[in-house]
C-alpha atoms as a PDB file:
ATOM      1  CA  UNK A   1      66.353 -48.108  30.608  1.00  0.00           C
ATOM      2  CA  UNK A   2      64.512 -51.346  30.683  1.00  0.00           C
ATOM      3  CA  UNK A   3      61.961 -52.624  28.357  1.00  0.00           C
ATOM      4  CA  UNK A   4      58.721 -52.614  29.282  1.00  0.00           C
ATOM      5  CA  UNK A   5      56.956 -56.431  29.287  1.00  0.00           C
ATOM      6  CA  UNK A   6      54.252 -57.540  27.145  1.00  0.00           C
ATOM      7  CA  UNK A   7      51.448 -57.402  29.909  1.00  0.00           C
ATOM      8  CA  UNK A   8      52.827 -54.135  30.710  1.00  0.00           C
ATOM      9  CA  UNK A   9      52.129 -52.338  27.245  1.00  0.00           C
ATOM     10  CA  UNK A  10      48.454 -53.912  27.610  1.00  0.00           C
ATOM     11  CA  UNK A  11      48.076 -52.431  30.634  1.00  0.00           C
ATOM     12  CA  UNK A  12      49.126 -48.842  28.923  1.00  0.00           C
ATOM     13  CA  UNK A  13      47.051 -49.335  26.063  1.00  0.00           C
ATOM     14  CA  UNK A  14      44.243 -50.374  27.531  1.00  0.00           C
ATOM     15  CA  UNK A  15      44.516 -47.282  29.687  1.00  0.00           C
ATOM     16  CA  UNK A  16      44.857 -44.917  27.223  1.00  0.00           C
ATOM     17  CA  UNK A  17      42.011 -46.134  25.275  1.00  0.00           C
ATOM     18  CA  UNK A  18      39.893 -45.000  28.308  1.00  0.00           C
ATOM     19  CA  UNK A  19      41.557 -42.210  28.620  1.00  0.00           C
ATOM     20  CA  UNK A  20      40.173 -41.627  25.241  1.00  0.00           C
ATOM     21  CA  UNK A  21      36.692 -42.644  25.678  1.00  0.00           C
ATOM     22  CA  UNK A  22      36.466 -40.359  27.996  1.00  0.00           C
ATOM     23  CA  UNK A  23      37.532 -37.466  26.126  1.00  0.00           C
ATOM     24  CA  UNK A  24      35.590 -38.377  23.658  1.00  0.00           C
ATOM     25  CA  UNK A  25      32.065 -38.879  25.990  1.00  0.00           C
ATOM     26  CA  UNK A  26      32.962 -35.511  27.758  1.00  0.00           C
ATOM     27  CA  UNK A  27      33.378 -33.374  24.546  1.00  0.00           C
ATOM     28  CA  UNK A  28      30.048 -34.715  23.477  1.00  0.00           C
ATOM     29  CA  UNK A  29      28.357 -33.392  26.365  1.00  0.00           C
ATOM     30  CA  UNK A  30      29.755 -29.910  26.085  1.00  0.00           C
ATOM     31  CA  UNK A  31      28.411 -29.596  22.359  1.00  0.00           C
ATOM     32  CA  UNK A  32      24.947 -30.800  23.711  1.00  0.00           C
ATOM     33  CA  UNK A  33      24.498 -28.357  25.776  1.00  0.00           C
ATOM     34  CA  UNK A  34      22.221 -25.372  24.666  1.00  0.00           C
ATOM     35  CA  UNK A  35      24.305 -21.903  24.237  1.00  0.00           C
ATOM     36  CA  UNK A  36      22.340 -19.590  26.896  1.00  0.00           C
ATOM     37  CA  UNK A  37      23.293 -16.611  26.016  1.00  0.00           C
ATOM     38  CA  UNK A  38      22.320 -16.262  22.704  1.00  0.00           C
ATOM     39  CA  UNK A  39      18.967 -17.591  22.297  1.00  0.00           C
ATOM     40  CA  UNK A  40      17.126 -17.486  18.807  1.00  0.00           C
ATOM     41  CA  UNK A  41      15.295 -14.337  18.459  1.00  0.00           C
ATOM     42  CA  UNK A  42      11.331 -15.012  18.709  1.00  0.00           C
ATOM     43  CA  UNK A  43       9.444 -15.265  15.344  1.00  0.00           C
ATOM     44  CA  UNK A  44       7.701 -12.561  15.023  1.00  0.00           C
ATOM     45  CA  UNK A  45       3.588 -12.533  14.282  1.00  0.00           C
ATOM     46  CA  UNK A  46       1.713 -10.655  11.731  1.00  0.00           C
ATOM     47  CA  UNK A  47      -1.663 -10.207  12.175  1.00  0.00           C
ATOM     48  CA  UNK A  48      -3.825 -10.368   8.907  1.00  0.00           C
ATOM     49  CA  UNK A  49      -5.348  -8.503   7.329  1.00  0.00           C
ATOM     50  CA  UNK A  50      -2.579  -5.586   6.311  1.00  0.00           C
ATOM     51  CA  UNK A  51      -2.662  -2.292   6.785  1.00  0.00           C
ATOM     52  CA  UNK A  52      -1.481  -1.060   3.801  1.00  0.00           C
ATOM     53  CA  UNK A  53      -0.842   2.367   5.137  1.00  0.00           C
ATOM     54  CA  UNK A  54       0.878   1.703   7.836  1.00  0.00           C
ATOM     55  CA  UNK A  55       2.628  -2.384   7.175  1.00  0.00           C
ATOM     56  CA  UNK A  56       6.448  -2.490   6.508  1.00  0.00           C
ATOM     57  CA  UNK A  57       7.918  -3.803   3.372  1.00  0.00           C
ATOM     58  CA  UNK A  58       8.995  -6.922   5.140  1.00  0.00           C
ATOM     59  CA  UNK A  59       5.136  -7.658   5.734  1.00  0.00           C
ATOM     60  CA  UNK A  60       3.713  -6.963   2.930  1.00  0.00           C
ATOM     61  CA  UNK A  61       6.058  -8.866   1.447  1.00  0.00           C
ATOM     62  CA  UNK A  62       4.431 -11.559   2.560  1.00  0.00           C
ATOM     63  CA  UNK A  63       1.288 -11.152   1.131  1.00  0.00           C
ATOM     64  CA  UNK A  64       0.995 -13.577  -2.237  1.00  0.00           C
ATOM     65  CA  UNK A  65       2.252 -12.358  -5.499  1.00  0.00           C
ATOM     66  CA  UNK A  66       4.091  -9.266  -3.683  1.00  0.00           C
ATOM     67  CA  UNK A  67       7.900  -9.635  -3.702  1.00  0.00           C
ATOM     68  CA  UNK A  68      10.742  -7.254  -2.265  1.00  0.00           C
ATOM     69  CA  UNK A  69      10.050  -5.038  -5.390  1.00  0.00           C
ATOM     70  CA  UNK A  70       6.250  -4.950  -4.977  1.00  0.00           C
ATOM     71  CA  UNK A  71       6.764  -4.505  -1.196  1.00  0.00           C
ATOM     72  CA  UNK A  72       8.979  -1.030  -2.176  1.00  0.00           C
ATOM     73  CA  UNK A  73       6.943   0.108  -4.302  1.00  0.00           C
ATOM     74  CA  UNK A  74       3.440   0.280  -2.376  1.00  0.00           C
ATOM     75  CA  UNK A  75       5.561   1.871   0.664  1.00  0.00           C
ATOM     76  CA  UNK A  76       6.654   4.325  -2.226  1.00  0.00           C
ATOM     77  CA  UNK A  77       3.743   4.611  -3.787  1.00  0.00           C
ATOM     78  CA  UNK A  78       2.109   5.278   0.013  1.00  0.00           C
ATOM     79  CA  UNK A  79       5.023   7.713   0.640  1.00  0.00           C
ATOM     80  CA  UNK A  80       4.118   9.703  -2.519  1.00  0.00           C
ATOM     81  CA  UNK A  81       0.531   9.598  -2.022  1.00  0.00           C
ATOM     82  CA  UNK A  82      -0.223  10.480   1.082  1.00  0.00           C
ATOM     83  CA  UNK A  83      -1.624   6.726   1.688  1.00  0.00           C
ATOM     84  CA  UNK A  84      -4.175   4.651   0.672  1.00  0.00           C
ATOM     85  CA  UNK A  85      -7.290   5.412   0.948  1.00  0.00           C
ATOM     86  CA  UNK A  86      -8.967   2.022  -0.630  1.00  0.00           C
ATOM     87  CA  UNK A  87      -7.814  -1.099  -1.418  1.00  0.00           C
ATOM     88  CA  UNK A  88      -8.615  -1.259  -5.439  1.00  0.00           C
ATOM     89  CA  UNK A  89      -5.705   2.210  -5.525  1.00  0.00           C
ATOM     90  CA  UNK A  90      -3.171  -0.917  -5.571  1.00  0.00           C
ATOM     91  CA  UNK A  91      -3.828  -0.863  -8.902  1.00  0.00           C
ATOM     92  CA  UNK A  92      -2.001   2.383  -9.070  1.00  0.00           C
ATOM     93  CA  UNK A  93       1.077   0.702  -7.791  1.00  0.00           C
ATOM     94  CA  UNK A  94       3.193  -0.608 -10.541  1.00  0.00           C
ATOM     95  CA  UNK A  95       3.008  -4.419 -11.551  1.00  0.00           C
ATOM     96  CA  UNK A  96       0.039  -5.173  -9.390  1.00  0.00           C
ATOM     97  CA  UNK A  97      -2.765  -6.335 -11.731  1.00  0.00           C
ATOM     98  CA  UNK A  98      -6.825  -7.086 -10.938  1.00  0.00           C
ATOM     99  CA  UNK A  99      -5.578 -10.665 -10.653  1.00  0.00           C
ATOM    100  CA  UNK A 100      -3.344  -9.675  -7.490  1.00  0.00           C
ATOM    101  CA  UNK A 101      -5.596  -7.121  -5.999  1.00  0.00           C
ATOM    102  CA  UNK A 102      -7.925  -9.978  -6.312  1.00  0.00           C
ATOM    103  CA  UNK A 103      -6.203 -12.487  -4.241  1.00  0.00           C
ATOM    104  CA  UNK A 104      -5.167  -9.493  -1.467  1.00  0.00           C
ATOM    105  CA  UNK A 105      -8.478  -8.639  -0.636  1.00  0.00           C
ATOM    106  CA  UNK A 106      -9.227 -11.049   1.933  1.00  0.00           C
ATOM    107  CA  UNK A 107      -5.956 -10.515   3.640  1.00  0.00           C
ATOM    108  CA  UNK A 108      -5.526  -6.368   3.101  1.00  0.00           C
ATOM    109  CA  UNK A 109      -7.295  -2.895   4.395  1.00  0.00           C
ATOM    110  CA  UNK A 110      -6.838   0.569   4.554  1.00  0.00           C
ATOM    111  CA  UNK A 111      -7.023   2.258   7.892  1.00  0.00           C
ATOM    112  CA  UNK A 112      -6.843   5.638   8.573  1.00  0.00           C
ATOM    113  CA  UNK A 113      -4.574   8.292   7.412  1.00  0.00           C
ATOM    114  CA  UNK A 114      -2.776   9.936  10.314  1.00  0.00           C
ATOM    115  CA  UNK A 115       0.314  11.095  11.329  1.00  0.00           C
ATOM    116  CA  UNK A 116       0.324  14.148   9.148  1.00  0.00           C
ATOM    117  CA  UNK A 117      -2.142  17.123   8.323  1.00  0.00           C
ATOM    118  CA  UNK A 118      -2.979  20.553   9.532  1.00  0.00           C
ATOM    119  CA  UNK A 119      -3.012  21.786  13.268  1.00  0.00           C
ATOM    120  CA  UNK A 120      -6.153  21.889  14.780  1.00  0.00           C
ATOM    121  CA  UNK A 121      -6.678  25.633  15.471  1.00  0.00           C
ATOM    122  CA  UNK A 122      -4.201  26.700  12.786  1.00  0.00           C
ATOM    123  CA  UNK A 123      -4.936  28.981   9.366  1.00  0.00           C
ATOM    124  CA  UNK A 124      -6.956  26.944   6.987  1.00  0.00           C
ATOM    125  CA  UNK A 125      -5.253  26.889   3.639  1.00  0.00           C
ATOM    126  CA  UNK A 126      -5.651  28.156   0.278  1.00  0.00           C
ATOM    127  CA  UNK A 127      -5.557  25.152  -1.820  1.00  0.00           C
ATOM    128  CA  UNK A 128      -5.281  28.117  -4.996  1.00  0.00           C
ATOM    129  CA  UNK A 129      -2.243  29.800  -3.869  1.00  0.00           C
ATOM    130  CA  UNK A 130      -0.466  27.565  -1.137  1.00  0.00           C
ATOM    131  CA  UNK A 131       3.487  25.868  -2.522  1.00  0.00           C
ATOM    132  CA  UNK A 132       4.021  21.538  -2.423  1.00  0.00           C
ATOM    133  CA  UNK A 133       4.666  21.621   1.107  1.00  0.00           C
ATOM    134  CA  UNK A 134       2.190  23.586   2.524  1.00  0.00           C
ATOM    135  CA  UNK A 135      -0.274  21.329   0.853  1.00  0.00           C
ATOM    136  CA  UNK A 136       1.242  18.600   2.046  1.00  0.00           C
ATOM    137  CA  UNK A 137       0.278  19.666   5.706  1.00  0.00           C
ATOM    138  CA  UNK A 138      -3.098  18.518   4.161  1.00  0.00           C
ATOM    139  CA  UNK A 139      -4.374  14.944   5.832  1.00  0.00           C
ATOM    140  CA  UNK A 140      -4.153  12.334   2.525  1.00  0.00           C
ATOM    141  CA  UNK A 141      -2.508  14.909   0.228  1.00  0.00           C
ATOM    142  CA  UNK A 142       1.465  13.416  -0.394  1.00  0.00           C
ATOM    143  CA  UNK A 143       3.815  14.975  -2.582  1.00  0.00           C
ATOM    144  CA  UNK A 144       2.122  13.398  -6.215  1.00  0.00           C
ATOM    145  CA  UNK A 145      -0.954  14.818  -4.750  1.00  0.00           C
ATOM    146  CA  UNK A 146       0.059  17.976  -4.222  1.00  0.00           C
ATOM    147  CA  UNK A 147       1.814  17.928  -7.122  1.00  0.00           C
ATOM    148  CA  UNK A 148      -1.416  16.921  -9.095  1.00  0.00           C
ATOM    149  CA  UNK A 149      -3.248  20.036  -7.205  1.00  0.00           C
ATOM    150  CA  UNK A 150      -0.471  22.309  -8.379  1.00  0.00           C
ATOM    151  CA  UNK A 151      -0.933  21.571 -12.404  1.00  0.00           C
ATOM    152  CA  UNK A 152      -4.672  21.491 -12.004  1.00  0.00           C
ATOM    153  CA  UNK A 153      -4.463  24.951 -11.077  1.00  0.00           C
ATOM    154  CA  UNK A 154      -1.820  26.197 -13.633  1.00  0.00           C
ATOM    155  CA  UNK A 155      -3.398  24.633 -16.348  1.00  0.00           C
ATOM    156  CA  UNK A 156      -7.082  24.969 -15.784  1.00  0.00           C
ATOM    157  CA  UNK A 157      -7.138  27.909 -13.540  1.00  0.00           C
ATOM    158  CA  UNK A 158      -8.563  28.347  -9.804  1.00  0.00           C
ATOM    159  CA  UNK A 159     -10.683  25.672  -7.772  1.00  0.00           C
ATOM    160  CA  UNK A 160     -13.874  27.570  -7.493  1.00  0.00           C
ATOM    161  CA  UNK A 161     -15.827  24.131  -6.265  1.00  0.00           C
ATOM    162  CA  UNK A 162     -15.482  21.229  -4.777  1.00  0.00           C
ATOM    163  CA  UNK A 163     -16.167  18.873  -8.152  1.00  0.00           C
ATOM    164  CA  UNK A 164     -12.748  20.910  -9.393  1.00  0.00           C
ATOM    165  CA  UNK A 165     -11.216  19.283  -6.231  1.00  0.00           C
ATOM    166  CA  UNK A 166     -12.664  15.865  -7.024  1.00  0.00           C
ATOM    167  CA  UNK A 167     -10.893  16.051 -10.441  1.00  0.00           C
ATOM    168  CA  UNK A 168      -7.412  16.384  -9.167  1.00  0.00           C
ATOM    169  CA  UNK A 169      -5.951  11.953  -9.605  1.00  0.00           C
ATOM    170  CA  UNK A 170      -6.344  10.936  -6.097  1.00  0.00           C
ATOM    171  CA  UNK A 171      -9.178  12.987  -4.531  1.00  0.00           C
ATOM    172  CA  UNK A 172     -12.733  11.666  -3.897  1.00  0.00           C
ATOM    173  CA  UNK A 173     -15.672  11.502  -1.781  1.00  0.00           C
ATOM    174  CA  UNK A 174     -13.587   8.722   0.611  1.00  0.00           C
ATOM    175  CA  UNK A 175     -11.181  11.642   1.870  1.00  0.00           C
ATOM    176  CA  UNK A 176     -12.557  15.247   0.577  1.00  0.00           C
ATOM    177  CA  UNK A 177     -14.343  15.730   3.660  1.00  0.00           C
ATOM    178  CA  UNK A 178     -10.894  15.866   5.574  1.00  0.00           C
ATOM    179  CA  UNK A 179      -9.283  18.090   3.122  1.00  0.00           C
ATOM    180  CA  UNK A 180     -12.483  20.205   3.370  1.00  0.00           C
ATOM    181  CA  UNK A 181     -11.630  20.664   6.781  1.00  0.00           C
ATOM    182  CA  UNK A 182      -8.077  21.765   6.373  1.00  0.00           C
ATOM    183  CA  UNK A 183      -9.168  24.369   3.453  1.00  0.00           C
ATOM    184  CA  UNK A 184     -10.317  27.686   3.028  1.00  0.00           C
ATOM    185  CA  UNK A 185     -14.469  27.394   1.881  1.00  0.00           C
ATOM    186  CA  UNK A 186     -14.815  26.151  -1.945  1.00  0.00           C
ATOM    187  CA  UNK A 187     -18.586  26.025  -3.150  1.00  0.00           C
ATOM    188  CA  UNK A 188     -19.787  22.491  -1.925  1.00  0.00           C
ATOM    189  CA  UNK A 189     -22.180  21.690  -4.618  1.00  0.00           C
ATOM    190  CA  UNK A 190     -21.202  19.045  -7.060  1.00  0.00           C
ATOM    191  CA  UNK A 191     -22.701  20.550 -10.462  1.00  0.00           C
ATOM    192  CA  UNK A 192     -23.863  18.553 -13.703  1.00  0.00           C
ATOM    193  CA  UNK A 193     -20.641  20.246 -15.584  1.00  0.00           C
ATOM    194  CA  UNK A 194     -18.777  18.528 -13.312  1.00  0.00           C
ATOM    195  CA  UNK A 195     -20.022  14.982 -13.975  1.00  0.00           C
ATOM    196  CA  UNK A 196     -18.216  12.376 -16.282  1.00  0.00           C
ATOM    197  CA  UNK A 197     -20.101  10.636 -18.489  1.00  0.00           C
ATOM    198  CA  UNK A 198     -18.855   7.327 -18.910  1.00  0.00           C
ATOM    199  CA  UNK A 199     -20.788   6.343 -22.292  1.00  0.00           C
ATOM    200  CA  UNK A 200     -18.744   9.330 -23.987  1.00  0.00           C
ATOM    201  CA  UNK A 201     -15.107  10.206 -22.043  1.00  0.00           C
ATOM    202  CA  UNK A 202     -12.408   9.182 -23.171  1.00  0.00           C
ATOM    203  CA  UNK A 203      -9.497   7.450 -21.422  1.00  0.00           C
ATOM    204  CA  UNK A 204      -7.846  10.542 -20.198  1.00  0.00           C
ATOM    205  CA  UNK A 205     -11.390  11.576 -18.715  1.00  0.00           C
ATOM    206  CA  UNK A 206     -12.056   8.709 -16.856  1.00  0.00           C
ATOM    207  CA  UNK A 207      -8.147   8.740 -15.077  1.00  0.00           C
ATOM    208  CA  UNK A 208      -9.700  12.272 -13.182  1.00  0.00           C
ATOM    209  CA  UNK A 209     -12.025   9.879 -11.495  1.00  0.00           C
ATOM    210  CA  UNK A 210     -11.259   8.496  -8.149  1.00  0.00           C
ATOM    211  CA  UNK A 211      -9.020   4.950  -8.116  1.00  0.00           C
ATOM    212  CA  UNK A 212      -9.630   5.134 -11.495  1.00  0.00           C
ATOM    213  CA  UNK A 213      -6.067   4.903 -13.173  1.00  0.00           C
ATOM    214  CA  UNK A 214      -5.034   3.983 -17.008  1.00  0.00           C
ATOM    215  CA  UNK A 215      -5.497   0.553 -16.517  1.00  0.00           C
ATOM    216  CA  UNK A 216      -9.204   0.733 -15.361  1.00  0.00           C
ATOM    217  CA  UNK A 217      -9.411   3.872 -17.763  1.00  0.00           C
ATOM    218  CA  UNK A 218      -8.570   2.056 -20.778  1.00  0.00           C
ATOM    219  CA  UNK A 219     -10.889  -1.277 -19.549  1.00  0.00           C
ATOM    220  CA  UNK A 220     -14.032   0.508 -19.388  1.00  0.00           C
ATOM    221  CA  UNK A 221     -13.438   1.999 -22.434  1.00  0.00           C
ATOM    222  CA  UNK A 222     -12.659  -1.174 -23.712  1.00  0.00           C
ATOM    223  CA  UNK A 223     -15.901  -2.868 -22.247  1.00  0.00           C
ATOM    224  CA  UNK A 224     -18.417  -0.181 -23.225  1.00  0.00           C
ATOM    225  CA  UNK A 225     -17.010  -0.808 -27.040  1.00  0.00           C
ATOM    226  CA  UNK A 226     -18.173  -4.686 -26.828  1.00  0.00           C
ATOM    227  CA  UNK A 227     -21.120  -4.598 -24.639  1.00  0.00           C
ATOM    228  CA  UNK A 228     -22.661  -0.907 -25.265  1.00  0.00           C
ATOM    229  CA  UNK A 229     -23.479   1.769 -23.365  1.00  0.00           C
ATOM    230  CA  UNK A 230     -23.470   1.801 -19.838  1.00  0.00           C
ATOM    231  CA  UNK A 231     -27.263   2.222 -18.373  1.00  0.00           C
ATOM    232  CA  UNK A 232     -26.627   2.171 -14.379  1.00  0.00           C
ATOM    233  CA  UNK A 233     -24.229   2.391 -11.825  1.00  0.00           C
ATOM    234  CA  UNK A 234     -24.387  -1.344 -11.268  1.00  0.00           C
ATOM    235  CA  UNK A 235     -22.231  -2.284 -14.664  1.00  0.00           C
ATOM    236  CA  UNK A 236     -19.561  -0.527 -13.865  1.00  0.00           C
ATOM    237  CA  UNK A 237     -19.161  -3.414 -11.199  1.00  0.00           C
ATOM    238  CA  UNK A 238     -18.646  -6.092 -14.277  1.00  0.00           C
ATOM    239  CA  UNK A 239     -15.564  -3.884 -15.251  1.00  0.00           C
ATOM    240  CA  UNK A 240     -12.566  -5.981 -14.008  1.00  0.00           C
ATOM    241  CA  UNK A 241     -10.959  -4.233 -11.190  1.00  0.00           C
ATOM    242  CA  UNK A 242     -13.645  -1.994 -10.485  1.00  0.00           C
ATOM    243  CA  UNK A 243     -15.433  -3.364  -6.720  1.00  0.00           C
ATOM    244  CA  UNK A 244     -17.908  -2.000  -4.102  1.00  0.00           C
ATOM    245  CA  UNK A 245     -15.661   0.559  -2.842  1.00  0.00           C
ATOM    246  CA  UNK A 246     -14.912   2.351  -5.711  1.00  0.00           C
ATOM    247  CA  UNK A 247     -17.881   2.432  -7.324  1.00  0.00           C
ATOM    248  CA  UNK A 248     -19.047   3.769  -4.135  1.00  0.00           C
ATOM    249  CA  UNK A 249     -16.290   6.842  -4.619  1.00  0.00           C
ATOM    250  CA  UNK A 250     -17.305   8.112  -8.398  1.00  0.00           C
ATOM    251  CA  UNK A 251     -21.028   7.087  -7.893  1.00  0.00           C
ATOM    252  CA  UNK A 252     -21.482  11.266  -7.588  1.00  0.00           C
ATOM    253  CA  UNK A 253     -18.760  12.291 -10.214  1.00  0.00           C
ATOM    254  CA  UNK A 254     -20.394   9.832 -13.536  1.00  0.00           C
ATOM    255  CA  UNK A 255     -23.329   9.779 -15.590  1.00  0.00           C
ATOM    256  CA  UNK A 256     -24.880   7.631 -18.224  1.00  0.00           C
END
């Protein structure tokens, strides 16, 4: 076998070099090209403000101050509930503060409870004899509230009228007129008995009121002890945590 010249080995190299550039310029244009059959999924749009009744945890994660833990546990708190039926009841839900609720309201509401409740047509039910989940066939009545119903009535006997109802954590004038509906007759006056006085009740007292938990309890006990008595409905409003809509709910159940 001969050996190949000088100019001959140029001429290979110089060839193979090309050879490479090409390679090299055709590779690059298979990685540019876009992969067609997987495209990126869309990014999906939420529409503000929240529904806090019906938004995902994923969503109202979102929202500021909630994280993954917050998120699970207003869907468990809405679960257990039966919804919300305001926006200050996020005060209910554990580690959500005035400060939060504060900085949601612009960008949360509360629409309407459905996908559960009583057939229209069917037996109206004894709230004073009927088990958890026949009460939970209620519209806004979840298992805590049913639950809440159930030791109301073992401990302080029958619901005779509807200001017994309003007692029960959870109930008020914002969805009683649905339960009404689902119920067999209870006497609809509210009486003066049945009225919390919110110069004199302790902590414990106050909870019985509509979105009125311990924390909101124990501040307008706390307020009333360095600014006096309460004298109208309007002071309540300079409680922290305490807004339009719930003063709107125990405006009927209080008195001065």
């Amino acid at each position: 076998m001969r050996r190949l010249s000088i100019k001959e080995i140029q001429i290979i190299g110089s060839v193979t070099v090309l050879v490479l550039i090409g390679f090299v310029a055709v590779s690059g244009n298979l990685r540019s090209i876009p992969d067609t059959k997987d495209p990126p999924e869309s990014i999906k749009t939420v529409a503000f403000p929240l529904d806090l009744n019906v938004s995902t945890e994923e969503e109202l994660d979102l929202l500021p101050g909630i994280g993954p833990s917050k998120a699970k546990a207003i869907v468990e708190y809405r679960k257990a509930s039966g919804g919300f039926n305001d926006v200050e009841e996020l005060l209910n839900v554990k580690g959500i503060g005035a400060k939060t609720l504060d900085k949601l309201k612009p960008l949360i509401k509360v629409g309407e409870i459905s996908g559960r409740g009583a057939e229209v047509g069917s037996e109206p039910i004894d709230i004073n004899t009927a088990p958890l989940e026949e009460l939970k066939k209620i519209p806004g009545i979840g298992d805590s509230k049913a639950k809440a119903i159930i030791d109301h009535r073992e401990k302080k006997g029958e619901f005779v009228s509807v200001s017994d109802l309003l007692s029960v954590p959870g109930i008020g004038p914002s969805n009683i007129d649905a339960i009404l509906e689902c119920i067999k007759p209870l006497e609809v006056a509210i009486t003066g008995s049945g009225k919390i006085n919110v110069n004199t009740a302790s902590e414990s007292e106050l909870e019985r009121l509509p979105g009125i938990g311990p924390v909101l309890a124990s501040r307008i006990v706390e307020y009333r002890k360095s600014n006096g008595r309460f004298s109208k409905f309007e002071e309540l409003l300079e409680v922290k945590g305490i807004g339009e809509s719930i003063l709107k709910d125990i405006k009927e159940l209080i008195e001065f």
